[in-house]
N, C-alpha and C. Protein backbone atom coordinates (compact mmCIF):
# COMPACT_ATOMS: atom_id res chain seq x y z
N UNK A 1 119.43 50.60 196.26
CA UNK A 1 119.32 51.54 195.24
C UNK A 1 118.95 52.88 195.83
N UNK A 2 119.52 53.61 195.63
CA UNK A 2 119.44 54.95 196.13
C UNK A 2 118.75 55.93 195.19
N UNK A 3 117.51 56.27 195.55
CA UNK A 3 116.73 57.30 194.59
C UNK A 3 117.22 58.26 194.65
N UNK A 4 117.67 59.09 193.57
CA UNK A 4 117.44 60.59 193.11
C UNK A 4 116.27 61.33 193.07
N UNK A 5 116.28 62.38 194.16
CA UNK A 5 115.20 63.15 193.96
C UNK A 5 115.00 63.47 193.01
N UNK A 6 113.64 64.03 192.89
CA UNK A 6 113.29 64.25 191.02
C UNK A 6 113.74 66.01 191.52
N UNK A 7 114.60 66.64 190.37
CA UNK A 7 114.97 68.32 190.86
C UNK A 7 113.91 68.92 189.35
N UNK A 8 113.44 69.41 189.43
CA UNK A 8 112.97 70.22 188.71
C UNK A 8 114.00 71.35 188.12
N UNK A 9 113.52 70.94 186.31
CA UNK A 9 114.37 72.47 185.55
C UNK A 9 114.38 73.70 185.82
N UNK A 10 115.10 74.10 185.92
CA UNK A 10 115.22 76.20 186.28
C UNK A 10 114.08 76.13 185.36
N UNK A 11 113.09 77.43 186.59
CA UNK A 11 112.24 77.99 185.18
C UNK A 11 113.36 79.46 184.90
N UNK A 12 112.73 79.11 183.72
CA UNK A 12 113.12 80.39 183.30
C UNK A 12 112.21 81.51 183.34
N UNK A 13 112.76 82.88 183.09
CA UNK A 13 111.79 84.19 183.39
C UNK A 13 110.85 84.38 182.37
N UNK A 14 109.77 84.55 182.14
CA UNK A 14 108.88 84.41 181.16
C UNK A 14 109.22 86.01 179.96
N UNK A 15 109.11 85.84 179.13
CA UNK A 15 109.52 86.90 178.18
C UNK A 15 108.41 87.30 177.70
N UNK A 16 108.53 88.74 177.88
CA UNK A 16 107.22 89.43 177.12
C UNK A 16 106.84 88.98 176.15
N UNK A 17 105.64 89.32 175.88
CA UNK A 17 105.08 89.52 174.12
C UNK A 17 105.57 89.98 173.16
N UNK A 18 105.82 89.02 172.41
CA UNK A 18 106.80 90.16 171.33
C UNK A 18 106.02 91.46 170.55
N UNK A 19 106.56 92.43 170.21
CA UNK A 19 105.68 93.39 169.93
C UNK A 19 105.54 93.68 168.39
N UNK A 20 104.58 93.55 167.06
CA UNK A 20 105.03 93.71 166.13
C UNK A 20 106.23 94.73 165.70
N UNK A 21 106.94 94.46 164.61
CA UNK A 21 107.81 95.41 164.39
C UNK A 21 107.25 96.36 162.96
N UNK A 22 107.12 97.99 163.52
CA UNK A 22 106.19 99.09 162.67
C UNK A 22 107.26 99.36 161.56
N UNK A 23 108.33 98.18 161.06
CA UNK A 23 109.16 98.50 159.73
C UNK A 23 108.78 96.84 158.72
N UNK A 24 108.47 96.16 159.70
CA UNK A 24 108.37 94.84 159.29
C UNK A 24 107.39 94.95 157.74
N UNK A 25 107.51 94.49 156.86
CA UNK A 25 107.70 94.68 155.43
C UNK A 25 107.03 96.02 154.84
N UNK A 26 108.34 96.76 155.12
CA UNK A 26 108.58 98.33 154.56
C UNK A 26 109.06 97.69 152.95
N UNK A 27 110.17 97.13 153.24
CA UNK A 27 111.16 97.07 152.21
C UNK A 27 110.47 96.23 151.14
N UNK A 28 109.59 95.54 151.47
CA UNK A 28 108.82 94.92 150.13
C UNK A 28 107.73 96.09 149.57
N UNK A 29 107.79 97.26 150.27
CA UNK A 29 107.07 98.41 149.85
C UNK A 29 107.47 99.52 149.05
N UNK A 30 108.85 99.31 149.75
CA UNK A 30 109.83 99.81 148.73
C UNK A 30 110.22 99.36 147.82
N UNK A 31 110.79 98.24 147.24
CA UNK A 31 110.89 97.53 146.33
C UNK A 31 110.15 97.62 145.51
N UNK A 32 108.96 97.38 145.87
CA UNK A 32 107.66 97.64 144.60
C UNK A 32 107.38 98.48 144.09
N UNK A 33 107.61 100.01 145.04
CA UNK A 33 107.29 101.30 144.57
C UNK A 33 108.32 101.38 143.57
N UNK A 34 109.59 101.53 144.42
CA UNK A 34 111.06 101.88 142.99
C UNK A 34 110.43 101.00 141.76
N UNK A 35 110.08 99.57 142.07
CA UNK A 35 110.32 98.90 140.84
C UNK A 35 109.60 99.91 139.62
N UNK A 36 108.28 99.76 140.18
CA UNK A 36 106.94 100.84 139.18
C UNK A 36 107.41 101.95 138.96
N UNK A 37 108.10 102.92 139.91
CA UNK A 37 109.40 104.11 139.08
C UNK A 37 109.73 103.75 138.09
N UNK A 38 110.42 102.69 137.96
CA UNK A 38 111.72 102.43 137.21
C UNK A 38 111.19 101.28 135.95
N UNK A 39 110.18 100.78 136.12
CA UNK A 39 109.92 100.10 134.97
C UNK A 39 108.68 100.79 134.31
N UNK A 40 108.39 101.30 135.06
CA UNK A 40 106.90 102.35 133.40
C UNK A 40 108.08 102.92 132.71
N UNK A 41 108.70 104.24 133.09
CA UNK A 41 109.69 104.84 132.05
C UNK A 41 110.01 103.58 131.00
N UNK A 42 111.17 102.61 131.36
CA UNK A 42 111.61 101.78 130.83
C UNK A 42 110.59 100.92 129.80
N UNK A 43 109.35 100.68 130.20
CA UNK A 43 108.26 100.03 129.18
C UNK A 43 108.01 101.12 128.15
N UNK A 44 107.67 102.10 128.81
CA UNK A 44 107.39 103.51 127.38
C UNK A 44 108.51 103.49 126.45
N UNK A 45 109.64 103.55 127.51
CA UNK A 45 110.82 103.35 126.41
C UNK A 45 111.23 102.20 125.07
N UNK A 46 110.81 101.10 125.35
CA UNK A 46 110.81 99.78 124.95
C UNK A 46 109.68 100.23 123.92
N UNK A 47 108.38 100.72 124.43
CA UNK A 47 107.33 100.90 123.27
C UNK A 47 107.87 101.64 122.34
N UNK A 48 108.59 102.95 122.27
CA UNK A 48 108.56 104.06 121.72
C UNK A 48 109.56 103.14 120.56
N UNK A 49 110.66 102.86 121.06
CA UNK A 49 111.41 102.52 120.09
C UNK A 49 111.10 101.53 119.24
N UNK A 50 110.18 100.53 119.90
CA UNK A 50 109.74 99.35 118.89
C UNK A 50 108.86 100.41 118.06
N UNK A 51 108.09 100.73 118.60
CA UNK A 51 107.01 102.11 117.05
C UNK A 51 108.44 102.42 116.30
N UNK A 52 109.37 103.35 116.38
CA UNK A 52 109.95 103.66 115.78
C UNK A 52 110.20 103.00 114.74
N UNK A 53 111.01 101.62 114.96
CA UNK A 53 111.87 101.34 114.98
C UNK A 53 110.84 100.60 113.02
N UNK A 54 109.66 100.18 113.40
CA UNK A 54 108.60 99.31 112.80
C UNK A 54 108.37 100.64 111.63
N UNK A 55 108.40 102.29 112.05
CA UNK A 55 108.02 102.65 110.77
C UNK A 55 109.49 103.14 110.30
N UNK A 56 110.92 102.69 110.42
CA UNK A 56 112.13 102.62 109.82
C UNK A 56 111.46 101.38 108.83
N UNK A 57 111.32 100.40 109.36
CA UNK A 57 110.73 99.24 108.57
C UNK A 57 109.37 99.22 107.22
N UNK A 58 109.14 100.72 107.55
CA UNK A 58 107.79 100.71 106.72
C UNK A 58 108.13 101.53 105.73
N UNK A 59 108.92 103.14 106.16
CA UNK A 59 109.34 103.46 104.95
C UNK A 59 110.69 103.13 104.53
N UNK A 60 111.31 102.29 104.61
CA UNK A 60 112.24 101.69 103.71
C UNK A 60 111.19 100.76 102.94
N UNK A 61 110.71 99.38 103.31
CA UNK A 61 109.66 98.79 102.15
C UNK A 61 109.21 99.61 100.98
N UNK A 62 108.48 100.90 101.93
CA UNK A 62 107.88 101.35 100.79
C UNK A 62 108.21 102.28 99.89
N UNK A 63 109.56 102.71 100.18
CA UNK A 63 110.33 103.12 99.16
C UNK A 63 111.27 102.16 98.09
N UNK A 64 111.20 101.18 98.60
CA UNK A 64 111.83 100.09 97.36
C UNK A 64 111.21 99.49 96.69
N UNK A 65 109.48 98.89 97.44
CA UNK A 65 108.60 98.97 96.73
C UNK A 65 108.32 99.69 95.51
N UNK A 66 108.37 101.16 95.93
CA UNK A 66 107.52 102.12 95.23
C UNK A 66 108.57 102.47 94.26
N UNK A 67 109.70 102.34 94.16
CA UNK A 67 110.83 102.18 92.95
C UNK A 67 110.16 101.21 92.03
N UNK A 68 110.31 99.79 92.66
CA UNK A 68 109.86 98.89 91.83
C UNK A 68 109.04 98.64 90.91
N UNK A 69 107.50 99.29 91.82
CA UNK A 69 106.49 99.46 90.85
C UNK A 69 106.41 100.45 89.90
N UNK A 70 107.21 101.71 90.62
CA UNK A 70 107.28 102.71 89.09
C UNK A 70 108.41 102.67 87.87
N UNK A 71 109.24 101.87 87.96
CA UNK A 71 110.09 101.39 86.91
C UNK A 71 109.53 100.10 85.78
N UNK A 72 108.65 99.19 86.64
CA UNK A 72 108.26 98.46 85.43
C UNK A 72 106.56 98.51 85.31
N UNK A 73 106.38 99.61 85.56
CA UNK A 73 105.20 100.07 85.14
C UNK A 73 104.89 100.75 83.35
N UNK A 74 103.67 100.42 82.71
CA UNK A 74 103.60 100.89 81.63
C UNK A 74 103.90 102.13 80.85
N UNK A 75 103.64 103.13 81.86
CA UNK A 75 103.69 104.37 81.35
C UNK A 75 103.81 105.23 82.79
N UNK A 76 104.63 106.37 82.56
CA UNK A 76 104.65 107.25 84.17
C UNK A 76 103.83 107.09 84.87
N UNK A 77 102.44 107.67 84.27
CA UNK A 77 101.41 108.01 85.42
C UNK A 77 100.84 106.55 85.36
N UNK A 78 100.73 105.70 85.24
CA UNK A 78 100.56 104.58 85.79
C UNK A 78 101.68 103.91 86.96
N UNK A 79 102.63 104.23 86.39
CA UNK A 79 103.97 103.82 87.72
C UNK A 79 103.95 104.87 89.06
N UNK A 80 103.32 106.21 88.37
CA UNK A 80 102.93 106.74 89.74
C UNK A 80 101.96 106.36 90.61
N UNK A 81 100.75 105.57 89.95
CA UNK A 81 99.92 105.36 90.42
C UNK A 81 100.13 104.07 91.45
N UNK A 82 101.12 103.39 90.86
CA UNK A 82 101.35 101.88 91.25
C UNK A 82 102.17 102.25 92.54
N UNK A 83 102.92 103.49 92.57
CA UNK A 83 104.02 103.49 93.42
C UNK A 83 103.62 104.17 94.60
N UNK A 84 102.77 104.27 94.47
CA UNK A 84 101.68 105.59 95.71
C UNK A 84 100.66 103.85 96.47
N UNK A 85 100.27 103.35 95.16
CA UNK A 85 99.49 102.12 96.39
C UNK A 85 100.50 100.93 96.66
N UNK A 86 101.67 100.57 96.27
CA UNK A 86 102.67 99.99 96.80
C UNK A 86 103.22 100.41 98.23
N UNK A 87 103.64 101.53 98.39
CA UNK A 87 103.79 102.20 99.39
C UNK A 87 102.69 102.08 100.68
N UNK A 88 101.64 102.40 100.16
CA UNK A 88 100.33 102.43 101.10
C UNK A 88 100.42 100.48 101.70
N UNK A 89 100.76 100.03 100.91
CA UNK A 89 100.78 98.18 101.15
C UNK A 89 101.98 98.17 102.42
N UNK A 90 102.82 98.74 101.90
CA UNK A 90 104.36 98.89 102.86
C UNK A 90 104.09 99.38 104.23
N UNK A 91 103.59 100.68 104.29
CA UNK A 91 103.02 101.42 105.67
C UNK A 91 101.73 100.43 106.28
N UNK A 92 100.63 100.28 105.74
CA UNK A 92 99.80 99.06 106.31
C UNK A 92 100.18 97.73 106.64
N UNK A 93 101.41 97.12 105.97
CA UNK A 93 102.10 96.30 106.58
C UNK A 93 102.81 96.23 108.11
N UNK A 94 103.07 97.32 108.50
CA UNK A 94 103.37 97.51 109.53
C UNK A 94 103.14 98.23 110.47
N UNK A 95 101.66 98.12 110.20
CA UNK A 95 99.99 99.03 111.13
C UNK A 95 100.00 100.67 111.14
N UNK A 96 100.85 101.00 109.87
CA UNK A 96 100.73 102.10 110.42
C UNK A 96 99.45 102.93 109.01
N UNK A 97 98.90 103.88 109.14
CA UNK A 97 97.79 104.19 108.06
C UNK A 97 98.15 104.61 107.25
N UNK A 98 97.71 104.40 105.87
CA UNK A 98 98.55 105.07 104.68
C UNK A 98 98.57 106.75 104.37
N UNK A 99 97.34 107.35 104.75
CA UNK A 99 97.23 108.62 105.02
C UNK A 99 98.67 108.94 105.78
N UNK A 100 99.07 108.74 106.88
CA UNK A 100 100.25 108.99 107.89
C UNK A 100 101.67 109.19 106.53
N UNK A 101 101.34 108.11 105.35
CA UNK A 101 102.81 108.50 104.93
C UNK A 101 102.61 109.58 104.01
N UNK A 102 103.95 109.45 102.86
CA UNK A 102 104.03 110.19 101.90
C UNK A 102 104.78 109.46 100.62
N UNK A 103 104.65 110.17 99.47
CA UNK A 103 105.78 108.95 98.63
C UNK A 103 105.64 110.41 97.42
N UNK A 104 107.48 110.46 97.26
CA UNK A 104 107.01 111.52 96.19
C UNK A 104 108.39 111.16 95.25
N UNK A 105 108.38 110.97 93.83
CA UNK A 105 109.01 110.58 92.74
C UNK A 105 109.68 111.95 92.03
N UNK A 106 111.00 111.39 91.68
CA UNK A 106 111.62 111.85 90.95
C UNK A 106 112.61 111.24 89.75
N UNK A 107 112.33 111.88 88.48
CA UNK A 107 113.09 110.98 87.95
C UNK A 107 114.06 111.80 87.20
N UNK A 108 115.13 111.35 86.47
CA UNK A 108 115.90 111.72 86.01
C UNK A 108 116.40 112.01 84.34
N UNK A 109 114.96 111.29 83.62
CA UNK A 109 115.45 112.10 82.43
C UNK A 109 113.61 112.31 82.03
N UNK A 110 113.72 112.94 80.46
CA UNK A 110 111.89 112.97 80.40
C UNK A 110 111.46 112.52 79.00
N UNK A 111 110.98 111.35 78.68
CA UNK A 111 109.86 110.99 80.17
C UNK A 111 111.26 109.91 80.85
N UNK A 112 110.18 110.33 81.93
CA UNK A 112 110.72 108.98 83.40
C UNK A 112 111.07 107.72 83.14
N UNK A 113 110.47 106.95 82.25
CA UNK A 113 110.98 105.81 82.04
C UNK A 113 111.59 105.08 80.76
N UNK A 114 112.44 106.31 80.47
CA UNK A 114 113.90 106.15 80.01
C UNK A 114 114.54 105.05 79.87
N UNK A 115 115.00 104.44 78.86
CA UNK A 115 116.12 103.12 79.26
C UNK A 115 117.16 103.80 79.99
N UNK A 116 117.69 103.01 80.68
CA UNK A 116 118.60 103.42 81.85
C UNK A 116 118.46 104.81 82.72
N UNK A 117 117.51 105.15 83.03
CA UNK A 117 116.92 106.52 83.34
C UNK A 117 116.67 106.24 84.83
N UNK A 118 116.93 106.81 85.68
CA UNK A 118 116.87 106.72 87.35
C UNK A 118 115.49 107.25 87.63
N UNK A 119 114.84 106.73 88.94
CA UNK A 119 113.77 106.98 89.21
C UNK A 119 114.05 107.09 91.02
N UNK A 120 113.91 108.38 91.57
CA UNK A 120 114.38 108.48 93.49
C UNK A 120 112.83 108.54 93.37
N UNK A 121 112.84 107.97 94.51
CA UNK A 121 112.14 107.57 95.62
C UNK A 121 111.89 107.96 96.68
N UNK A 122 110.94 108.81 97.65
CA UNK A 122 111.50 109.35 98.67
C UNK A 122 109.99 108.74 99.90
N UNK A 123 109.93 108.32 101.04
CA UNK A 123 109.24 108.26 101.48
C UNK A 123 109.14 108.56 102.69
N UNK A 124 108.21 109.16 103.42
CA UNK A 124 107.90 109.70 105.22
C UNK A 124 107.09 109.10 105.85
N UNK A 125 107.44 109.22 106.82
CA UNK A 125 106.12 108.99 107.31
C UNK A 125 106.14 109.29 109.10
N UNK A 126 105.34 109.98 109.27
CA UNK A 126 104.97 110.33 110.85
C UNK A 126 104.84 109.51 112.08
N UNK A 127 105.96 108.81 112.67
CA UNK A 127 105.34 107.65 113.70
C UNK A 127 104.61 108.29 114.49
N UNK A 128 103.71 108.39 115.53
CA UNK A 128 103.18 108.93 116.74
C UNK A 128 103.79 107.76 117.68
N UNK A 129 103.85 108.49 118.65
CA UNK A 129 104.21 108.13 120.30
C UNK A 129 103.46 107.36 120.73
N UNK A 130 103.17 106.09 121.60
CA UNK A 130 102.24 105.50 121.78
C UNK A 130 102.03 105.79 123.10
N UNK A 131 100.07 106.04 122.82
CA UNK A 131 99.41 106.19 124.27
C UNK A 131 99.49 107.56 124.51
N UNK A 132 99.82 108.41 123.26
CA UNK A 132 99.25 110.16 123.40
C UNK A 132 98.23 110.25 123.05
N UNK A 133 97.20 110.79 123.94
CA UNK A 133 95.62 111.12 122.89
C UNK A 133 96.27 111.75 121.18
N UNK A 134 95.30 111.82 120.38
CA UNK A 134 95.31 112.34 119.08
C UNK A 134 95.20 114.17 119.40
N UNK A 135 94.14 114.74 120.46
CA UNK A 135 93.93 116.08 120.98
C UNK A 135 95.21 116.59 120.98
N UNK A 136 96.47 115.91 122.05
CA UNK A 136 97.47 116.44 122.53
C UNK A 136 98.40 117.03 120.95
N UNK A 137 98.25 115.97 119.99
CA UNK A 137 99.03 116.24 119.04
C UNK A 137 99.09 117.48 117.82
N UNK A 138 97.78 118.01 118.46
CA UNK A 138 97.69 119.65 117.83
C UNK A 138 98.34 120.39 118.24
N UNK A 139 98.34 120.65 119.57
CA UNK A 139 99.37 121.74 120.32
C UNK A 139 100.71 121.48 120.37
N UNK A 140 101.37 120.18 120.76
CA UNK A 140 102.39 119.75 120.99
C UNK A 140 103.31 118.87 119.92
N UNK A 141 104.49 118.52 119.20
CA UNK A 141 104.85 117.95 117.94
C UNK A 141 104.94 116.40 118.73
N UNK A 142 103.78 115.58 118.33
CA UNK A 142 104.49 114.31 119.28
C UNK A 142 104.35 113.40 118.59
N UNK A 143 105.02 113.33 117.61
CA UNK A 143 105.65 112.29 116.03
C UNK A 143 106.57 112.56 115.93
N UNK A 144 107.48 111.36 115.83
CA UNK A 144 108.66 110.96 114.90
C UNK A 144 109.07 111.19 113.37
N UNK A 145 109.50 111.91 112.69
CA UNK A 145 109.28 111.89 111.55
C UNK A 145 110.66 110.77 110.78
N UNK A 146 110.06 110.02 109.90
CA UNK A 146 111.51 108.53 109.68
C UNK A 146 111.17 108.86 108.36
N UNK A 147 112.06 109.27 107.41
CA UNK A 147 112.57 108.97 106.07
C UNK A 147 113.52 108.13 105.48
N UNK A 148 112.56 107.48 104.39
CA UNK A 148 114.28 106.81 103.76
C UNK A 148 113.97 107.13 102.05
N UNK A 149 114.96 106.81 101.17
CA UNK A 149 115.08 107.43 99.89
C UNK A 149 115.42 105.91 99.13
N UNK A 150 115.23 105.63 98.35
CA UNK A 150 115.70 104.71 97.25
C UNK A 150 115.73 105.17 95.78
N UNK A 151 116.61 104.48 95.27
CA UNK A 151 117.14 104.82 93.80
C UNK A 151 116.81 103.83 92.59
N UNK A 152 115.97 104.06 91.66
CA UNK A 152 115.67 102.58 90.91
C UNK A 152 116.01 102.82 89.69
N UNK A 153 116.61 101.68 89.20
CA UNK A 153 117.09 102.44 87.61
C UNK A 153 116.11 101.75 86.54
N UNK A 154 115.75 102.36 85.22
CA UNK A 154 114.72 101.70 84.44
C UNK A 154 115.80 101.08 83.82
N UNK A 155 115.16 99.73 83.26
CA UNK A 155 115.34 98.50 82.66
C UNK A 155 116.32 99.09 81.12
N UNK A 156 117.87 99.03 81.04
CA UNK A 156 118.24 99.54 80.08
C UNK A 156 118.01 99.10 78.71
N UNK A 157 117.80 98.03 78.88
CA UNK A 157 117.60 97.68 77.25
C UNK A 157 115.89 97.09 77.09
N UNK A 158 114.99 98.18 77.78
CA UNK A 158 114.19 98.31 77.67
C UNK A 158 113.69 98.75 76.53
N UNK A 159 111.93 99.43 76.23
CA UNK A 159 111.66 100.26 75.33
C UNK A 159 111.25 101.65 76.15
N UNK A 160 111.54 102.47 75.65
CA UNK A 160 111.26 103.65 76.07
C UNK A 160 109.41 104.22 76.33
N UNK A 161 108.89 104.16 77.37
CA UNK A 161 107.65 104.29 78.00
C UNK A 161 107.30 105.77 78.10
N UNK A 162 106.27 106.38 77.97
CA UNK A 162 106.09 107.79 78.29
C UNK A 162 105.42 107.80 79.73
């Protein structure tokens, strides 16, 4: 039997230290920064319009509301009365303060609740911007203003109400 010397593996040349690399997670730095660019705008945006969007939702209620209650109400100024805290129910329904709106009646023959006699409806109301101090909003206009109108007709074969 003939032994084989034992040969030893090539060494190989020993390789420096690797040296950190001064970019090595840049890009997760970047990423994060753009993201926070690009998603505050986009969240304000998302807020603004949901506010909006909630007091479209408040004065429409409370202008169909406020039809409602002043058509089968007893007498005008009681249906005005009903149609001013109907409204206020409509805007607090959807957080916003009843002071903030408005509700102003018109009707179409006199008195107002006429058999078949129309009664408009008109209601406002001021969204604010969310996350403006209240201060800023003296100097600067930073409300939405959202109207909607409704039309209510009194009960025709009603009795005629003053």
């Amino acid at each position: 039997m003939s032994a084989r010397p034992a040969t030893r593996p090539a060494r190989r040349p020993r390789a420096e230290p690797e040296r950190p690399d001064p970019e090595a997670g840049a890009a997760l730095v970047e990423f994060l920064g753009t993201a926070v660019l690009l998603l505050v705008p986009l969240v304000y945006l998302v807020l603004t319009v949901a506010q909006v969007q909630a007091g479209a939702f408040a004065v429409e209620g409370a202008a169909r509301e406020a039809g409602r209650a002043m058509v089968t109400a007893d007498s005008s100024q009681a249906g005005a009365q009903r149609a001013r805290e109907a409204a206020g129910i409509a805007f607090a329904d959807q957080g916003f303060a009843v002071a903030d709106g408005s509700v102003s009646l018109e009707c179409s023959a006199d008195p107002c609740l006429t058999p078949g006699a129309t009664v408009g409806v008109r209601t406002r109301l001021a969204v604010p911007l969310p996350f403006v101090p209240t201060a800023l909003r003296g100097w600067v206009p930073l409300e939405i203003p959202v109207t909607a109108t409704h039309v209510a007709t009194v009960d025709e074969y009603g009795q005629a109400r003053s």
